[in-house]
N, C-alpha and C. Protein backbone atom coordinates (compact mmCIF):
# COMPACT_ATOMS: atom_id res chain seq x y z
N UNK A 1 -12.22 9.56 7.57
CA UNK A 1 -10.97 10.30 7.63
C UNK A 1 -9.87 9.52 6.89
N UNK A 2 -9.12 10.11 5.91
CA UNK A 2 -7.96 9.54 5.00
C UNK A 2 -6.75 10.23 6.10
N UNK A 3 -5.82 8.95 6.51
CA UNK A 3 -4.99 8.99 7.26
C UNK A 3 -4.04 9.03 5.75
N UNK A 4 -2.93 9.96 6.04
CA UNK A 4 -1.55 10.20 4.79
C UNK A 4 0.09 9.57 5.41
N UNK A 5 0.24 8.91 4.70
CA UNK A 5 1.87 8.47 4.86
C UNK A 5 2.71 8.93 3.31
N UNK A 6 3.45 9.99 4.36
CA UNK A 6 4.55 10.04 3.33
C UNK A 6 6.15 9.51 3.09
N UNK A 7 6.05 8.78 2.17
CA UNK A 7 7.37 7.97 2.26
C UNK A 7 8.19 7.45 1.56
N UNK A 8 8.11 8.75 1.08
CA UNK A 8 9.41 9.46 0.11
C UNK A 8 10.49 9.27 0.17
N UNK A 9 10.87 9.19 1.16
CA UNK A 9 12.39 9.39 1.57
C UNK A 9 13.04 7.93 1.95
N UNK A 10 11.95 6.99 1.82
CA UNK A 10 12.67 5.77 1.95
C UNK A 10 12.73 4.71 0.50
N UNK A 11 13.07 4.15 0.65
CA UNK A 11 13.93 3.18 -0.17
C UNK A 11 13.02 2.01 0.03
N UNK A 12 12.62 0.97 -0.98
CA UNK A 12 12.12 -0.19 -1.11
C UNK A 12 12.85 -1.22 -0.49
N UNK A 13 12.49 -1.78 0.36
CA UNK A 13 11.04 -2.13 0.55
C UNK A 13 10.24 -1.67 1.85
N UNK A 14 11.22 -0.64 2.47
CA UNK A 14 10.24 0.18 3.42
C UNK A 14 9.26 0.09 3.13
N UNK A 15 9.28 1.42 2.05
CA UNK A 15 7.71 1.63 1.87
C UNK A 15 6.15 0.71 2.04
N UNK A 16 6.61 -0.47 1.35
CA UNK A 16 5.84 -1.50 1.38
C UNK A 16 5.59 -2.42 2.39
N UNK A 17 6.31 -2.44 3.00
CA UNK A 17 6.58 -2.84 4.56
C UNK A 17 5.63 -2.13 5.62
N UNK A 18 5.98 -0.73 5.50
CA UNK A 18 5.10 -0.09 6.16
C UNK A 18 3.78 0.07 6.31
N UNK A 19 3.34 0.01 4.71
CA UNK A 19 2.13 0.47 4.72
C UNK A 19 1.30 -0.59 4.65
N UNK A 20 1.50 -2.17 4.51
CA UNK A 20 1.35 -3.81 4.86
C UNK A 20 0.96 -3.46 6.23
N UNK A 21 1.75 -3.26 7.04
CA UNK A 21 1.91 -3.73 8.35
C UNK A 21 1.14 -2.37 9.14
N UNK A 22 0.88 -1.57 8.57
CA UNK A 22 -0.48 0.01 8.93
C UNK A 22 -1.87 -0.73 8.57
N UNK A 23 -1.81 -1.46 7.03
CA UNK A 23 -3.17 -2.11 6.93
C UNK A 23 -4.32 -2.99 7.86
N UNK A 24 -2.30 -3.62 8.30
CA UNK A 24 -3.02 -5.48 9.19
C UNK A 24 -3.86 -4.74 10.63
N UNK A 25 -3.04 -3.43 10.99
CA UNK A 25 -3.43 -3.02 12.23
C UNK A 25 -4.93 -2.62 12.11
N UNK A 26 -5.48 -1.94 11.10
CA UNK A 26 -6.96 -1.17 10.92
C UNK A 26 -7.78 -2.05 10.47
N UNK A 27 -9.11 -2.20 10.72
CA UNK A 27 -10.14 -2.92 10.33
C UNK A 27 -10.81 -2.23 9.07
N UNK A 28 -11.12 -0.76 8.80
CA UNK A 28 -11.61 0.33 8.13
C UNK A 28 -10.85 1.54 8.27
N UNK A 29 -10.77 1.64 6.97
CA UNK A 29 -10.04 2.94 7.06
C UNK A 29 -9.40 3.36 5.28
N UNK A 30 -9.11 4.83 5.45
CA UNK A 30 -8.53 4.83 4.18
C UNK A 30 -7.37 5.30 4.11
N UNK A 31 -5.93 5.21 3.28
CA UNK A 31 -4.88 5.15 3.46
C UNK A 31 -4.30 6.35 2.51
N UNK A 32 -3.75 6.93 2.20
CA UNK A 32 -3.13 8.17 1.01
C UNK A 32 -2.02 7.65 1.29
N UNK A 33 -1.08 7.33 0.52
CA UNK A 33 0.26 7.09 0.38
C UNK A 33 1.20 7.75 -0.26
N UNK A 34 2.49 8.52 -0.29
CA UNK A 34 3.36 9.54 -0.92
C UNK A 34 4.77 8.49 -1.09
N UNK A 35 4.93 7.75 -2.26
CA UNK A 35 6.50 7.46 -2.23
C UNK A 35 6.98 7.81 -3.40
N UNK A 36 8.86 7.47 -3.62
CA UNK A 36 9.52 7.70 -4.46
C UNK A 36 9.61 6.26 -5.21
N UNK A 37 10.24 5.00 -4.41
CA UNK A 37 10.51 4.25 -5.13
C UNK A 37 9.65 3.25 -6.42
N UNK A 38 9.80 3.26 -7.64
CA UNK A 38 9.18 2.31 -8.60
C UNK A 38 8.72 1.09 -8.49
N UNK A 39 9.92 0.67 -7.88
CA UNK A 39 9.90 -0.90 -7.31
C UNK A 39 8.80 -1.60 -6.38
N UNK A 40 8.37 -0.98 -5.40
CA UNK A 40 7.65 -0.64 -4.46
C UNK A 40 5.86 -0.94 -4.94
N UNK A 41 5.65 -0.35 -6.45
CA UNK A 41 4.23 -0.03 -6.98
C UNK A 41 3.68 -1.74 -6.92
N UNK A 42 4.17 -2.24 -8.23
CA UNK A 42 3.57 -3.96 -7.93
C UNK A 42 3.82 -4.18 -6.80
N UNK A 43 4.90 -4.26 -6.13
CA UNK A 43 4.60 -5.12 -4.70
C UNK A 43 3.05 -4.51 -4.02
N UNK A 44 3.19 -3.38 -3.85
CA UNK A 44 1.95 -2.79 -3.01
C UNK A 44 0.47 -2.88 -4.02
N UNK A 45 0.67 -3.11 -5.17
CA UNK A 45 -0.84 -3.64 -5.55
C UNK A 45 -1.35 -4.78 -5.11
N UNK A 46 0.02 -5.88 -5.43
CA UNK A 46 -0.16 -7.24 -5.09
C UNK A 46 -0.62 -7.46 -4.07
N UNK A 47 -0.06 -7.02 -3.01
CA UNK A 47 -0.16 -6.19 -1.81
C UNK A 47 -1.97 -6.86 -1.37
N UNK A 48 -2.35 -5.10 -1.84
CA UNK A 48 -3.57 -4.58 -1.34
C UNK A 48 -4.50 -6.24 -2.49
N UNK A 49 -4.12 -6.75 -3.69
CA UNK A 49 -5.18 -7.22 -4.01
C UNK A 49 -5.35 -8.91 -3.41
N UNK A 50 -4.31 -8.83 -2.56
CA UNK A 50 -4.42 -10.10 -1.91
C UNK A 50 -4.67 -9.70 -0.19
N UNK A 51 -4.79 -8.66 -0.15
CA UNK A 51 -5.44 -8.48 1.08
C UNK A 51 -7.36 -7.57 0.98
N UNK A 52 -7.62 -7.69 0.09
CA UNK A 52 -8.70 -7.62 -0.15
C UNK A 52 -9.22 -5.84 -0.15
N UNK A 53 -8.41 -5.03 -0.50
CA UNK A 53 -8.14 -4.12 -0.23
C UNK A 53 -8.36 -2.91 -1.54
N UNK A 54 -9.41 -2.36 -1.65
CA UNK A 54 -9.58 -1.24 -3.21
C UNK A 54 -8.43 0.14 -3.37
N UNK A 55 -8.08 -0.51 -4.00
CA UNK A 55 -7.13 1.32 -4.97
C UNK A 55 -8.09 1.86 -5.47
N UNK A 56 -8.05 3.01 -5.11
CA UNK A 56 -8.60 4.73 -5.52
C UNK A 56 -8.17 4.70 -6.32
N UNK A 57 -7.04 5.11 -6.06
CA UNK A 57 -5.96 5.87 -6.53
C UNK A 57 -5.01 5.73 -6.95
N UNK A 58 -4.29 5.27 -8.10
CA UNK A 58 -2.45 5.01 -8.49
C UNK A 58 -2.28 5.81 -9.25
N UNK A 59 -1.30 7.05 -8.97
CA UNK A 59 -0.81 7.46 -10.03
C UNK A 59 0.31 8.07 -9.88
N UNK A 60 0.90 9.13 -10.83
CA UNK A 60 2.63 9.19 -10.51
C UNK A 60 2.19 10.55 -10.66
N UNK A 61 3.04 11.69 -10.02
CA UNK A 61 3.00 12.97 -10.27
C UNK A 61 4.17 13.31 -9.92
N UNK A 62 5.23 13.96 -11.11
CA UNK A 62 6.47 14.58 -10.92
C UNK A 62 7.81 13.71 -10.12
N UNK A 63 7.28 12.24 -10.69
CA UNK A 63 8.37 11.42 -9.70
C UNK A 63 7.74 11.08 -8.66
N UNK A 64 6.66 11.11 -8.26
CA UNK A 64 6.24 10.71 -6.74
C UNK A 64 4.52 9.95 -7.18
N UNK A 65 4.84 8.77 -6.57
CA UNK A 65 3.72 8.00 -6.63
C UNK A 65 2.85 8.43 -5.67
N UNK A 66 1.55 8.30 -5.91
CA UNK A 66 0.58 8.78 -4.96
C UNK A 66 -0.60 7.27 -5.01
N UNK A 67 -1.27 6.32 -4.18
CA UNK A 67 -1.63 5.77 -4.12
C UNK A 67 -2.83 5.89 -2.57
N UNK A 68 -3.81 5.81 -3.14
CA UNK A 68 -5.40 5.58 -1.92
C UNK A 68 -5.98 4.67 -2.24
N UNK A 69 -5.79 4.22 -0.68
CA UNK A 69 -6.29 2.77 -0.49
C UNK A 69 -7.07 3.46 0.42
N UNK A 70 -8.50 2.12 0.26
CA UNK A 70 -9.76 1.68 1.16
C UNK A 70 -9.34 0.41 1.84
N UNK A 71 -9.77 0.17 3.17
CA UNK A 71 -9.66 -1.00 3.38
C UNK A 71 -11.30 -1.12 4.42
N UNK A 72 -12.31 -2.09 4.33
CA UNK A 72 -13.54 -1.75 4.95
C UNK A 72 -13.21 -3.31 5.89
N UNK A 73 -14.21 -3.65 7.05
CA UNK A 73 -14.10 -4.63 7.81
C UNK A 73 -14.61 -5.74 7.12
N UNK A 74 -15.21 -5.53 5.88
CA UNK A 74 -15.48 -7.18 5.11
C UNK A 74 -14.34 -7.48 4.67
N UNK A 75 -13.01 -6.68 4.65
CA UNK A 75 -11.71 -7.53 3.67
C UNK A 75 -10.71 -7.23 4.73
N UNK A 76 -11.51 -7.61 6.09
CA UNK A 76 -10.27 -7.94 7.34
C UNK A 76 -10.10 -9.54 7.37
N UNK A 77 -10.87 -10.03 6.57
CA UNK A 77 -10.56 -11.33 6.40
C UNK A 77 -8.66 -11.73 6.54
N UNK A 78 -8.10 -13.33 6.88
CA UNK A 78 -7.11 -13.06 6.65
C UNK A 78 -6.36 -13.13 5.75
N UNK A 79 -4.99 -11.92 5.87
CA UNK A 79 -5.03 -12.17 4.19
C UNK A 79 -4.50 -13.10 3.71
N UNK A 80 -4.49 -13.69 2.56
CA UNK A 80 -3.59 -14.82 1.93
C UNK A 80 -1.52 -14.53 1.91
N UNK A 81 -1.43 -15.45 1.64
CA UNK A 81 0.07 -15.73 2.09
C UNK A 81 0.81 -14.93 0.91
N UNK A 82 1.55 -14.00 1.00
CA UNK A 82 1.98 -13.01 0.44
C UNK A 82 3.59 -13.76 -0.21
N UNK A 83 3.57 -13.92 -1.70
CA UNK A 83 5.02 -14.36 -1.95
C UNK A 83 5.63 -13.30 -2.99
N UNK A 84 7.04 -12.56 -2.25
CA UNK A 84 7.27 -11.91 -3.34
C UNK A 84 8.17 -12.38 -4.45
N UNK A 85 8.22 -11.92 -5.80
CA UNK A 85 8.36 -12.27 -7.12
C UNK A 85 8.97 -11.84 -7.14
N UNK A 86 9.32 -10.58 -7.23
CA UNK A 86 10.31 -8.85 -8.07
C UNK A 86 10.25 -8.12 -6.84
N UNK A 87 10.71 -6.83 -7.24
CA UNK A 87 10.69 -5.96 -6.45
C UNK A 87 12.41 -5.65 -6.31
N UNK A 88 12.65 -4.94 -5.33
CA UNK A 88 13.96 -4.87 -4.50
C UNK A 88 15.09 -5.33 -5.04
C-alpha cells in the first residue's frame, strides 16, 4: 500500500521535515509525495540517499513535484548524520 502526503501548501522546510520524520517512523513502506516548494527537492534526495531509501519517482508536473519513495526493512539501518548545505 502507497501511503500519499500532500504538501503543497507548505513552505520549505516543512515539507522535508515531514516526510524525514514519516520515514524514521516505518520500517517498509512506500511513500507518494505532492509538494510545491523547489528548494525542498535536493534536500529530500539527499534525504532519502543517506537514509538508504529508493526514488521511483521525481518529477514535476504543472508546478507540483511528485516524488515515490520505497523504503524496505534492509535500509532501516541507522541513518547517517544528515548535514544540510542549501536549501531554505
Amino acid at each position: 500500500m502507497i501511503e500519499e502526503m500532500d504538501l503543497t501548501r507548505l513552505e520549505c522546510p516543512e515539507p522535508f521535515m515531514k516526510v524525514v520524520a514519516k520515514l524514521m517512523k516505518i520500517d517498509n513502506g512506500e511513500l507518494k509525495i505532492r509538494y510545491k516548494d523547489a528548494k525542498c527537492r535536493e534536500m529530500l534526495l539527499e534525504a532519502m540517499r543517506l537514509m538508504n531509501c529508493k526514488v521511483l519517482e521525481d518529477s514535476q508536473q504543472d508546478g507540483i513535484f511528485i516524488m515515490h519513495i520505497k523504503k524496505e526493512s534492509g535500509s532501516s539501518e541507522k541513518p547517517k548524520k544528515i548535514e544540510l548545505t542549501g536549501g531554505c
